[in-house]
N, C-alpha and C. Protein backbone atom coordinates (compact mmCIF):
# COMPACT_ATOMS: atom_id res chain seq x y z
N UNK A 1 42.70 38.14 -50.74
CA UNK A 1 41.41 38.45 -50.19
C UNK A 1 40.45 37.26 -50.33
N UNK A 2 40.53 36.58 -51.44
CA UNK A 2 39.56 35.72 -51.50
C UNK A 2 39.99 34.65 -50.82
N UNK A 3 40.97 33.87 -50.52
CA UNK A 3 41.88 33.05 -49.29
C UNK A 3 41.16 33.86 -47.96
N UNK A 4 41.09 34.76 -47.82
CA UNK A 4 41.06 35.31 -46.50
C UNK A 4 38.95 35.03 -46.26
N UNK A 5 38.48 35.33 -47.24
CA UNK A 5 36.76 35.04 -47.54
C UNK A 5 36.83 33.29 -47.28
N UNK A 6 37.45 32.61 -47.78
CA UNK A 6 36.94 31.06 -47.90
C UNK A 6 37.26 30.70 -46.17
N UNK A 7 38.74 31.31 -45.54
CA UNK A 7 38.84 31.15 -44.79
C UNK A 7 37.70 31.37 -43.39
N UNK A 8 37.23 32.20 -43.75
CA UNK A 8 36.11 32.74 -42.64
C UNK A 8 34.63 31.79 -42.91
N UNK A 9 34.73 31.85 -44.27
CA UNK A 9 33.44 30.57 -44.31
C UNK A 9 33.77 29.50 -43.87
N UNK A 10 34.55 29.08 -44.12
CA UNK A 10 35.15 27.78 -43.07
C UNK A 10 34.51 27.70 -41.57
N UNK A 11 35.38 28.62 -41.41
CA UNK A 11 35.38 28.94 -39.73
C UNK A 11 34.18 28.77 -39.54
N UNK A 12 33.10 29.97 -39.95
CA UNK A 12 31.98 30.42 -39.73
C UNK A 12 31.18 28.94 -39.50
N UNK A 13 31.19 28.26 -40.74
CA UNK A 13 30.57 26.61 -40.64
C UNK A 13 31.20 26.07 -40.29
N UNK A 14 31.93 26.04 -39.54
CA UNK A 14 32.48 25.06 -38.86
C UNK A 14 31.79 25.28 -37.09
N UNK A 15 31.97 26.51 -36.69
CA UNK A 15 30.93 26.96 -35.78
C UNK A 15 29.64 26.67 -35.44
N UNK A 16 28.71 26.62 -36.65
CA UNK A 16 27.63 26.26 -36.51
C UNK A 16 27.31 24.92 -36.45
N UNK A 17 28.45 24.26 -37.39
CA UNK A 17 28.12 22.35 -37.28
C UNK A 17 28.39 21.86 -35.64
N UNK A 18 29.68 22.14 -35.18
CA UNK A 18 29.57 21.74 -33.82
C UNK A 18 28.83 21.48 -33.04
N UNK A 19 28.02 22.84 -32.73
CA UNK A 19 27.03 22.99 -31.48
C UNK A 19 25.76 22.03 -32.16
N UNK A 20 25.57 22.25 -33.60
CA UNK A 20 24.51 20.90 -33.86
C UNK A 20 24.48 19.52 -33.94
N UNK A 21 26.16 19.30 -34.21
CA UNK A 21 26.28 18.17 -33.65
C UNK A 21 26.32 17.32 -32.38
N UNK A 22 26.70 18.33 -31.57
CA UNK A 22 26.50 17.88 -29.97
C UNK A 22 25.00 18.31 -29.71
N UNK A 23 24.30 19.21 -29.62
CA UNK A 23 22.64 18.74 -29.55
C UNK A 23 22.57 17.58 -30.15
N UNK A 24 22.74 17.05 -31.00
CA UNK A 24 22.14 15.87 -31.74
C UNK A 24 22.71 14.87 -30.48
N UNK A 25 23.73 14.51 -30.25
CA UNK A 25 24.50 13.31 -29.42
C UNK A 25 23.79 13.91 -28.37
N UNK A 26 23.62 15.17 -27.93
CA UNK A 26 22.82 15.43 -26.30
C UNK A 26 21.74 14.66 -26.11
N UNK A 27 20.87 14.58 -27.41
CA UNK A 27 19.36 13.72 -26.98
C UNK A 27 19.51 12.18 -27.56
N UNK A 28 20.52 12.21 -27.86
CA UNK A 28 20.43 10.81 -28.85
C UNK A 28 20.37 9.67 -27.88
N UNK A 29 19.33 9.06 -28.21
CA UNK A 29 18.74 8.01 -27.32
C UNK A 29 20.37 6.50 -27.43
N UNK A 30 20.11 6.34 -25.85
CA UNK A 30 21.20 5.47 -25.64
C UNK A 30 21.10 4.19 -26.30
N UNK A 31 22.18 3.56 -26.21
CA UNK A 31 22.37 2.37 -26.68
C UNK A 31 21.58 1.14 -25.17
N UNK A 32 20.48 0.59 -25.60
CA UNK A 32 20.16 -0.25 -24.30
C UNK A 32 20.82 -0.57 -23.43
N UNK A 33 20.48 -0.86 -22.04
CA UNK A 33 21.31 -1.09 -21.09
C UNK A 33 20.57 -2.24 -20.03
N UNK A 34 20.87 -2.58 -19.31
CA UNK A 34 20.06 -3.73 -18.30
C UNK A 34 18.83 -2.94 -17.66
N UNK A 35 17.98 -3.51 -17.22
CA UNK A 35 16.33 -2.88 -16.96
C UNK A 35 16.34 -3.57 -15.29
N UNK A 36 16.37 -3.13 -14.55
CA UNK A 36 16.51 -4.11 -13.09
C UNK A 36 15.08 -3.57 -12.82
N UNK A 37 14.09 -4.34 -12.23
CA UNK A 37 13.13 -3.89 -11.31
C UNK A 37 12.17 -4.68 -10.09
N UNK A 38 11.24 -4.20 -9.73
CA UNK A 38 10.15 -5.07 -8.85
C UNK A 38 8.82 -4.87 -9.42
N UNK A 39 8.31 -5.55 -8.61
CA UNK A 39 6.35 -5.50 -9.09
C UNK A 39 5.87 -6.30 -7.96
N UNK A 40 5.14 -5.14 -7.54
CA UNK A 40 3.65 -5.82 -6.86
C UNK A 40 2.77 -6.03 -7.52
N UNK A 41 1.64 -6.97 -6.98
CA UNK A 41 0.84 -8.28 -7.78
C UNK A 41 -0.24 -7.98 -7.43
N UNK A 42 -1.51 -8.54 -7.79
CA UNK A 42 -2.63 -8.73 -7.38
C UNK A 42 -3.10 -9.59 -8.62
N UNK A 43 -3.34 -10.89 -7.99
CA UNK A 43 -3.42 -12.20 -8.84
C UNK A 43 -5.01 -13.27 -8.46
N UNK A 44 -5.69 -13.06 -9.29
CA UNK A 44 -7.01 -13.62 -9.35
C UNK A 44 -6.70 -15.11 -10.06
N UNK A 45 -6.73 -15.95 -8.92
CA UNK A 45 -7.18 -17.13 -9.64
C UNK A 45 -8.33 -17.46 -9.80
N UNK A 46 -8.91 -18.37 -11.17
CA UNK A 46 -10.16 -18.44 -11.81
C UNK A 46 -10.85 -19.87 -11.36
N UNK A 47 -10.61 -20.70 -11.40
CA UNK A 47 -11.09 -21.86 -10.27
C UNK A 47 -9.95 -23.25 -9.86
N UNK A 48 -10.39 -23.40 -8.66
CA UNK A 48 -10.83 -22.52 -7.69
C UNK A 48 -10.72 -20.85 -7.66
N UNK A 49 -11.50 -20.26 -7.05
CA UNK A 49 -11.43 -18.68 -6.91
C UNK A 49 -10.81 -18.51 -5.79
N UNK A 50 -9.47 -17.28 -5.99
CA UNK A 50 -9.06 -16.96 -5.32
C UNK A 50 -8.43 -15.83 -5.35
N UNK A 51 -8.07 -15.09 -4.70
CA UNK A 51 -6.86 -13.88 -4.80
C UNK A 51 -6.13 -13.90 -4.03
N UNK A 52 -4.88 -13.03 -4.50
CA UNK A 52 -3.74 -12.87 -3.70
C UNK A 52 -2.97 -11.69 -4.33
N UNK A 53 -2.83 -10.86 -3.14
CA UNK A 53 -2.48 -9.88 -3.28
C UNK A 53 -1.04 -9.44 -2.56
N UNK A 54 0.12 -9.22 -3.12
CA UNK A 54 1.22 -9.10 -3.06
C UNK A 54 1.80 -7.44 -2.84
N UNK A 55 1.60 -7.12 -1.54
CA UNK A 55 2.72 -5.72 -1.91
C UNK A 55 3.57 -5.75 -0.97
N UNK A 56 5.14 -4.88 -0.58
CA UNK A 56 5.12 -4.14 -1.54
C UNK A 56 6.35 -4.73 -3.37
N UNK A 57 6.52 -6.17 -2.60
CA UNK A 57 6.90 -6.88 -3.89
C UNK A 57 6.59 -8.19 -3.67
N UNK A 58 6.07 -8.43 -5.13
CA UNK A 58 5.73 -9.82 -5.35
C UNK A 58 6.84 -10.55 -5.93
N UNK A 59 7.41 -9.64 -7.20
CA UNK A 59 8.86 -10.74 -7.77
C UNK A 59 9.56 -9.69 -8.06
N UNK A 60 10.95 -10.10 -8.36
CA UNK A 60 11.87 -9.26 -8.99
C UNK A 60 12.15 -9.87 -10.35
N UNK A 61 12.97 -8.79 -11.11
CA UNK A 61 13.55 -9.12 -12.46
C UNK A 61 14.28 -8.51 -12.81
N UNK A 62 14.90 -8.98 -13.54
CA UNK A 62 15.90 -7.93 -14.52
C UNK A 62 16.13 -8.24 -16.17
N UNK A 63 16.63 -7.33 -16.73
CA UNK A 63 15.88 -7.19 -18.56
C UNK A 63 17.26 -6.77 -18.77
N UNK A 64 17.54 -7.93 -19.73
CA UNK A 64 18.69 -7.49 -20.75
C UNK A 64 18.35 -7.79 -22.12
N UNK A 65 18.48 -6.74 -23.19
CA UNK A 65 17.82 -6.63 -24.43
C UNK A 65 19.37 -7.16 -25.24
N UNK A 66 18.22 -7.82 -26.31
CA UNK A 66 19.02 -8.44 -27.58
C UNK A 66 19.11 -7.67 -28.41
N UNK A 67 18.12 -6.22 -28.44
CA UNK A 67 17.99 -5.26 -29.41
C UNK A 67 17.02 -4.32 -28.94
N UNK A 68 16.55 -3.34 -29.81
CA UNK A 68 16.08 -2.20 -29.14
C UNK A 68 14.86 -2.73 -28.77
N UNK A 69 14.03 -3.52 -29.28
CA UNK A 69 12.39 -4.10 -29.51
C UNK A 69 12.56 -5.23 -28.49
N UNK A 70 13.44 -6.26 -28.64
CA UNK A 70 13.23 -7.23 -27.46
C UNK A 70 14.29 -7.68 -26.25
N UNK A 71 14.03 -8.02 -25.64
CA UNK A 71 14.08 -7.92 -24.04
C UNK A 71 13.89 -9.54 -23.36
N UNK A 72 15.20 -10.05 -22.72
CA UNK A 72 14.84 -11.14 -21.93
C UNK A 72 15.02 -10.60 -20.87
N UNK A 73 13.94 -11.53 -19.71
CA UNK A 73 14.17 -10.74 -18.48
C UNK A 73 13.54 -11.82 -17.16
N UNK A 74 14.54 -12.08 -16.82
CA UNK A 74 14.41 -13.79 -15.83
C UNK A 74 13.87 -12.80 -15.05
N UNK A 75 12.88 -13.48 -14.00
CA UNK A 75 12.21 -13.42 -12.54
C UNK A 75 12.16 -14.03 -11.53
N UNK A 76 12.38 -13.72 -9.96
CA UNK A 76 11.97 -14.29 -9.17
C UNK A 76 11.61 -14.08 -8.49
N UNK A 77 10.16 -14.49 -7.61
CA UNK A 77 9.35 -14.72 -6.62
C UNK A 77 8.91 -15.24 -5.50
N UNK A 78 8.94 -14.71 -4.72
CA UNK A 78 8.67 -15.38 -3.07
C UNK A 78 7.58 -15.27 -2.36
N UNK A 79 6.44 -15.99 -2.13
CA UNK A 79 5.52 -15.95 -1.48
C UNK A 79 5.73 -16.55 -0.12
N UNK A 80 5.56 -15.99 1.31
CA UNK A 80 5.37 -17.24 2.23
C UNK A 80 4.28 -16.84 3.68
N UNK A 81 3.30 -17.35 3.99
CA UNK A 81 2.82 -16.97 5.20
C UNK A 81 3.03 -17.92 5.85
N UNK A 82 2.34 -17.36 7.27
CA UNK A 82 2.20 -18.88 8.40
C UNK A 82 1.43 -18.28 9.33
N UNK A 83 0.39 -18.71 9.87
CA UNK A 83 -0.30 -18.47 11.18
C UNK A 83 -1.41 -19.45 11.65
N UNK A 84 -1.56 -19.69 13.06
CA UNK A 84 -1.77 -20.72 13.72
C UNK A 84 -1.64 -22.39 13.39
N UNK A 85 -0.28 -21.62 13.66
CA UNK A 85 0.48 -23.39 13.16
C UNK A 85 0.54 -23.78 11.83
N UNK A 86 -0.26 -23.34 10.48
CA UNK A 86 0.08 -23.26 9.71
C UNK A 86 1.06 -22.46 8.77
N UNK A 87 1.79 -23.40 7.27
CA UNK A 87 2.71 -22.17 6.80
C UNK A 87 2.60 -22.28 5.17
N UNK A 88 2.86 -21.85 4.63
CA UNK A 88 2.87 -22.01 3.36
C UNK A 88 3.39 -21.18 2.56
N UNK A 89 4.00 -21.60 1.92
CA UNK A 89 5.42 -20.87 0.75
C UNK A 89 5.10 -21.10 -0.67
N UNK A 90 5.55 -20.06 -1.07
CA UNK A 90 5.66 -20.24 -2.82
C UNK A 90 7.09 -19.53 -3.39
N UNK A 91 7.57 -20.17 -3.81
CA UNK A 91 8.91 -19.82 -5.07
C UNK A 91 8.47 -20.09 -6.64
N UNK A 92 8.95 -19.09 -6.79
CA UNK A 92 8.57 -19.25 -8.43
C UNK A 92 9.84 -18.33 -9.14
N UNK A 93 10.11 -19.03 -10.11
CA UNK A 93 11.45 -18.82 -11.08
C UNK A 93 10.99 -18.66 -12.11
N UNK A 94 11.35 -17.43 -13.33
CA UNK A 94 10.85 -17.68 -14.87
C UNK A 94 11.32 -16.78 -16.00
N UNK A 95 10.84 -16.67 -16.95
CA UNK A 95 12.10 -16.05 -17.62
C UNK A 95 10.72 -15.32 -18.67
N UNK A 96 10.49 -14.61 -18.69
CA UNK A 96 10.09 -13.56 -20.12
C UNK A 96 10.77 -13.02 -21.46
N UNK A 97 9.98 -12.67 -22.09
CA UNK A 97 10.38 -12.21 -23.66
C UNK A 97 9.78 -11.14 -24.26
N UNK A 98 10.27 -10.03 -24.21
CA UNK A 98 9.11 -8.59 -24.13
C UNK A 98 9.46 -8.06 -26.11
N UNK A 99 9.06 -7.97 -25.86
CA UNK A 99 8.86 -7.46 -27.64
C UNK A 99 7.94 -5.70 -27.65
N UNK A 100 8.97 -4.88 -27.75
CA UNK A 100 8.22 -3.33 -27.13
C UNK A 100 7.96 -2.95 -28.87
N UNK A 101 6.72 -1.96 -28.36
CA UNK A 101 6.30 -1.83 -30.12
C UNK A 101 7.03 -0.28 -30.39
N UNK A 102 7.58 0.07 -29.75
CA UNK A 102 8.20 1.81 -29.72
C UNK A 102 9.58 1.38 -28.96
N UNK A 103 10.52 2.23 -29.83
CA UNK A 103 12.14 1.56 -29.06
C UNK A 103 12.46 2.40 -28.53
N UNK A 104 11.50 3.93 -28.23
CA UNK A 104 12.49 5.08 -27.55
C UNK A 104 11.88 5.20 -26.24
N UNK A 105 13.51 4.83 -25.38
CA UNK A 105 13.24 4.38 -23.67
C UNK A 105 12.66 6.42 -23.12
N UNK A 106 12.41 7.61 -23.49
CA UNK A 106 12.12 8.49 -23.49
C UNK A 106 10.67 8.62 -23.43
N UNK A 107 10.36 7.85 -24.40
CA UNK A 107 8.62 8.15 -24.74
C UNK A 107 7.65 6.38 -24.17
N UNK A 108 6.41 6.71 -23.87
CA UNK A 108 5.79 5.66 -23.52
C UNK A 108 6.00 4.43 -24.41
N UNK A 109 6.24 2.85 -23.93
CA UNK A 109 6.67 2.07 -24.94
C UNK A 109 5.72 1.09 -24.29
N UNK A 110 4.65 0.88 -25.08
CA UNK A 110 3.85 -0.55 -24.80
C UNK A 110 4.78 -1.82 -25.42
N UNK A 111 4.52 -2.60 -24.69
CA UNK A 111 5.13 -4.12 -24.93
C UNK A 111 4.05 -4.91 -24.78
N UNK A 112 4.55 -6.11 -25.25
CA UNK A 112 3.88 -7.65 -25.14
C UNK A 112 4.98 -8.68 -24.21
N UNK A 113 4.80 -9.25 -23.50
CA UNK A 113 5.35 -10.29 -22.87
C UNK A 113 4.90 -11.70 -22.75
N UNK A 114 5.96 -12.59 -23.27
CA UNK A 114 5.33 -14.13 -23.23
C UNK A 114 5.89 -14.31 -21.76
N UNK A 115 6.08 -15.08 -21.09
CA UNK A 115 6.11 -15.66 -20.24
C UNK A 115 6.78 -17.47 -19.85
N UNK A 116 7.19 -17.46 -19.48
CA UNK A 116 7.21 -19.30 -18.70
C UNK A 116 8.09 -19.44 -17.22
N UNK A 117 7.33 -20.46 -16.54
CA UNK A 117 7.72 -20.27 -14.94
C UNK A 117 7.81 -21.35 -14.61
N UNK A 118 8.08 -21.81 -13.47
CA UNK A 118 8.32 -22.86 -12.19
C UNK A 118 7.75 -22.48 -11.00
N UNK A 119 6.64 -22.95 -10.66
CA UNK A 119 6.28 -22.45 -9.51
C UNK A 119 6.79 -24.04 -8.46
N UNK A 120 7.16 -23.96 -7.35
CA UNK A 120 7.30 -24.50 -6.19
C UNK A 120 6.60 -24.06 -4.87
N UNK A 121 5.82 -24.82 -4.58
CA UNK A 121 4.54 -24.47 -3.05
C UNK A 121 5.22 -25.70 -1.78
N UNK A 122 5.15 -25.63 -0.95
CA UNK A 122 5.04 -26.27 0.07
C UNK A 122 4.38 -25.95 1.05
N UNK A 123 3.78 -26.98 1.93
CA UNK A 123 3.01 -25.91 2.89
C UNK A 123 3.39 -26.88 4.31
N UNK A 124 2.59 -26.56 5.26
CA UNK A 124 2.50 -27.39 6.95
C UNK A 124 2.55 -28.17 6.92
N UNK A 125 1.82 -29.35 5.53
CA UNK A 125 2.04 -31.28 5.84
C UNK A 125 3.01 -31.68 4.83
N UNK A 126 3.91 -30.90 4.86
CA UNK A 126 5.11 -31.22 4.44
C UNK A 126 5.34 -31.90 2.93
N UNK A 127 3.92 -31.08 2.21
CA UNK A 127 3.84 -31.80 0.88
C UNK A 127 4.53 -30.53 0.01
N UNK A 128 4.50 -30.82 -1.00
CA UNK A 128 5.48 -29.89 -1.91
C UNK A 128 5.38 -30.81 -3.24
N UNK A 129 4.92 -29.14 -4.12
CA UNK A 129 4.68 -29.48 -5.25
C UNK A 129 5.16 -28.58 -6.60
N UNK A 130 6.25 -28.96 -7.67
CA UNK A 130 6.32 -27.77 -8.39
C UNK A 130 5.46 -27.95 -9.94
N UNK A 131 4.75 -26.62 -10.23
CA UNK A 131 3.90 -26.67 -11.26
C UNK A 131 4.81 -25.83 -12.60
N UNK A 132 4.74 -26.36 -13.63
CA UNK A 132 5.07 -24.88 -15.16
C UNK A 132 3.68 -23.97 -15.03
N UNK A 133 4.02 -22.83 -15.60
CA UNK A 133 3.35 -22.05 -15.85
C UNK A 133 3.76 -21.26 -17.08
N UNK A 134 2.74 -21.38 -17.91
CA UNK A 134 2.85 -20.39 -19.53
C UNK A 134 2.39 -19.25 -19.09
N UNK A 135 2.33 -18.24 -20.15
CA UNK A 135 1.32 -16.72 -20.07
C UNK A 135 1.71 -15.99 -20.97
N UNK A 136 0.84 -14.93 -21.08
CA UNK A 136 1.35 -13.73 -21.84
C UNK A 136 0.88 -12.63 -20.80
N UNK A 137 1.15 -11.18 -21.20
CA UNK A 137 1.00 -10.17 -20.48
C UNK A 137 0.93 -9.46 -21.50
N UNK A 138 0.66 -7.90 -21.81
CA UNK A 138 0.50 -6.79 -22.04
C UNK A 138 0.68 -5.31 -20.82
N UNK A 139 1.61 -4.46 -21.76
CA UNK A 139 1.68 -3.84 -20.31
C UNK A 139 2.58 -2.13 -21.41
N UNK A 140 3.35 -1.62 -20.31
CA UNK A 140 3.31 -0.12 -20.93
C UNK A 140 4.56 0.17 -19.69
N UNK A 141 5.66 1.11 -20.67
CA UNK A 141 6.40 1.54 -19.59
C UNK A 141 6.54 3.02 -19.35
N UNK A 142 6.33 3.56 -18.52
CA UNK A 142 5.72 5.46 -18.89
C UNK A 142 7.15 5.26 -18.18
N UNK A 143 8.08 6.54 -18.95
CA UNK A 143 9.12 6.82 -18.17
C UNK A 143 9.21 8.27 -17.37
N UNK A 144 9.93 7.68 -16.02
CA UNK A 144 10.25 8.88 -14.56
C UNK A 144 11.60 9.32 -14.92
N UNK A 145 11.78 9.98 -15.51
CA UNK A 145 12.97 10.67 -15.85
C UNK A 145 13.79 10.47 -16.38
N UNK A 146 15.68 9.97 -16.76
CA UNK A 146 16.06 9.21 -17.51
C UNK A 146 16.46 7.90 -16.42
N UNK A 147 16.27 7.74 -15.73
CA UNK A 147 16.67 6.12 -15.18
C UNK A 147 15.38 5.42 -14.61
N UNK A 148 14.33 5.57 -14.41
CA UNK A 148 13.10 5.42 -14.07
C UNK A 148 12.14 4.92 -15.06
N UNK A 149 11.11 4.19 -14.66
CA UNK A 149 10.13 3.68 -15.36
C UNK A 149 8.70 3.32 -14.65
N UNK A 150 8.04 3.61 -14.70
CA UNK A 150 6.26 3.00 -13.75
C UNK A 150 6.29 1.55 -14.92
N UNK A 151 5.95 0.60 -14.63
CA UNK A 151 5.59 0.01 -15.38
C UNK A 151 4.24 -1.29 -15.11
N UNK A 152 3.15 -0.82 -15.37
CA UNK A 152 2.07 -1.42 -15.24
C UNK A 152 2.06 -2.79 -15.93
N UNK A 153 1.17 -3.98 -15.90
CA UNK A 153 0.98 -4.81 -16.46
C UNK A 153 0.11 -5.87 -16.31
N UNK A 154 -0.97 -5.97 -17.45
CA UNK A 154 -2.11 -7.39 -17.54
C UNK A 154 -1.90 -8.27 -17.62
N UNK A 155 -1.73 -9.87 -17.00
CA UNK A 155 -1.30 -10.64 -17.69
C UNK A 155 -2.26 -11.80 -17.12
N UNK A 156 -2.13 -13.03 -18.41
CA UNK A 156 -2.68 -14.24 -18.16
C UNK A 156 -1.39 -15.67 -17.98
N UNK A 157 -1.83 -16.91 -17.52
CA UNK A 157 -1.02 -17.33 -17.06
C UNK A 157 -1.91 -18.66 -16.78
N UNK A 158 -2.03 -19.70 -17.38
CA UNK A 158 -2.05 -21.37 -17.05
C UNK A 158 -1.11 -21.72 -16.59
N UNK A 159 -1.47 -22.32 -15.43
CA UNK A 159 -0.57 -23.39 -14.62
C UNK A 159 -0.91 -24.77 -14.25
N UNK A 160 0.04 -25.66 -14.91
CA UNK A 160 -0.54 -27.03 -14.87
C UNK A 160 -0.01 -27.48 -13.46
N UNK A 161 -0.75 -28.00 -12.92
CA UNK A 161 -0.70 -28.46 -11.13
C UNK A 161 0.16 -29.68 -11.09
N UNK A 162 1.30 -29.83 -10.27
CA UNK A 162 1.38 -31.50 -10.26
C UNK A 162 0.24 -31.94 -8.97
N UNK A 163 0.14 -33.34 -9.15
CA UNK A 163 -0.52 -33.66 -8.30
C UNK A 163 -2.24 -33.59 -8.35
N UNK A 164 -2.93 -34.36 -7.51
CA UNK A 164 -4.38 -34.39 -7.60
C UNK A 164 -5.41 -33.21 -7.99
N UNK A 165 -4.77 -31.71 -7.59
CA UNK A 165 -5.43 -30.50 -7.76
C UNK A 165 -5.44 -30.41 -9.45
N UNK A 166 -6.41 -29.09 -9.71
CA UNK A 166 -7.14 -29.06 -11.04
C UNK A 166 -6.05 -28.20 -11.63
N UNK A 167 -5.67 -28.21 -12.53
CA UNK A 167 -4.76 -26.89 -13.19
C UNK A 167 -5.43 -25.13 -12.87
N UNK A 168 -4.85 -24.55 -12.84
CA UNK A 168 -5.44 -22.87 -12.99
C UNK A 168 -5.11 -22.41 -13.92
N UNK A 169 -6.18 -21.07 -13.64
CA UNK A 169 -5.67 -20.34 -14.66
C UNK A 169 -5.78 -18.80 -13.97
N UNK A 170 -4.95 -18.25 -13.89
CA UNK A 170 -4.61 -16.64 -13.32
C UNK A 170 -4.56 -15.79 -14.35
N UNK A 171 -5.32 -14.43 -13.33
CA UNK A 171 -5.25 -12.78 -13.95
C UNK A 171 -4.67 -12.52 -13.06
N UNK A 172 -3.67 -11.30 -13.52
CA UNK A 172 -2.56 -10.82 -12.57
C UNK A 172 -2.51 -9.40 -13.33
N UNK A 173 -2.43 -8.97 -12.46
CA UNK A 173 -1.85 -6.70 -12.32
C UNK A 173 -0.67 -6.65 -11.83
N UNK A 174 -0.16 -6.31 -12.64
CA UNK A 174 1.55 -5.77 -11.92
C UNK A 174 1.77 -4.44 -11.89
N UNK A 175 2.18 -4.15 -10.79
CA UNK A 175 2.74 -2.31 -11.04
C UNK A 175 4.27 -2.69 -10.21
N UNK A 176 4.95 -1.99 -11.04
CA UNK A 176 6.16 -2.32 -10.89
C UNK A 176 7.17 -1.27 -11.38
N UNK A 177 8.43 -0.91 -11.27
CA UNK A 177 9.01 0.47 -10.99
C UNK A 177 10.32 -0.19 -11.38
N UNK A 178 10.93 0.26 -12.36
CA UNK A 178 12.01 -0.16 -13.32
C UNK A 178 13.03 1.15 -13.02
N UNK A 179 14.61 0.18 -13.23
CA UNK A 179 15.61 1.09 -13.33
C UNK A 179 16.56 0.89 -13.95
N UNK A 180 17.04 1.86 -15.07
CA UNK A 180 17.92 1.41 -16.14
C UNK A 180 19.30 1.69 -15.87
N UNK A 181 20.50 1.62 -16.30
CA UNK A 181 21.71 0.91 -16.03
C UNK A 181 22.25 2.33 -16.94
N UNK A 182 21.87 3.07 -17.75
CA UNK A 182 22.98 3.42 -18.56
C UNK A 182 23.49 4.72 -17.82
């Protein structure tokens, strides 16, 4: 009888651990995965004054994390108009470093982002010029369900000019819409 009692407690807990162990693995936040996304812009340069406003994409990127907190995540960018006979292009290449202060891709995760770029311009008189650009950003990723992300962002950004023009310095808004891999 008492073989037959231990036996059923067994069982019995063994029943109940299961189903709590799989809830647990049901929500258990994934192991990082690649972050692909876009962002439209709206970019105030400070002098000269200017804006430029980018929708419905200004650059792309994609984010592959070294760990749950940080995040490299190369970019690239294409600007180009042209009208009455004039044209003018911008490429810009660059690579970020996001450092998120909350690691669960579930709940809102503000980050910090450094920044560094290559910008390349050419325009109608066939001049062409490529500038670096530093920055930081601040920004927030509210998540759309489990593969989704809104992801807003402030950022600043010196760019040293080659050539006779003055260096800048840019404010930029990004809203931009992230999608994760896992």
């Amino acid at each position: 009888m008492q073989r037959l009692l231990v036996t059923l407690v067994a069982a019995g807990s063994l029943a109940f651990v299961t189903p709590a162990q799989a809830q647990r693995n049901r929500y258990r936040e994934p192991d990082p995965s690649a972050e692909y996304g876009l962002d439209a812009a709206v970019t105030f340069q400070l002098d000269p004054s200017a804006t430029l406003i980018s929708v419905p994409v200004a650059q792309l990127r994609a984010g592959f994390y070294a760990s749950r907190r940080f995040e490299v995540e190369p970019m690239f960018g294409l600007f180009s108009s042209s009208g009455s006979g004039e044209r003018f292009t911008q490429v810009q290449f660059g690579v970020g470093a996001l450092y998120h202060f909350r690691t669960l891709r579930y709940e809102t995760q503000p980050y910090v982002r450094g920044f560094s770029a290559l910008q390349s311009i050419s325009g109608s008189d066939r001049s062409t010029s490529t500038s670096p650009a530093l920055g930081i950003g601040f920004g927030a990723k509210f998540p759309m369900g489990r593969s989704f992300a809104f992801r807003p962002e402030l950022n600043y950004a010196h760019v040293w000019t080659d050539g006779p023009g003055d260096d800048t310095d840019n404010i930029q808004l990004l809203l931009g819409l992230s999608v994760f891999t896992d």
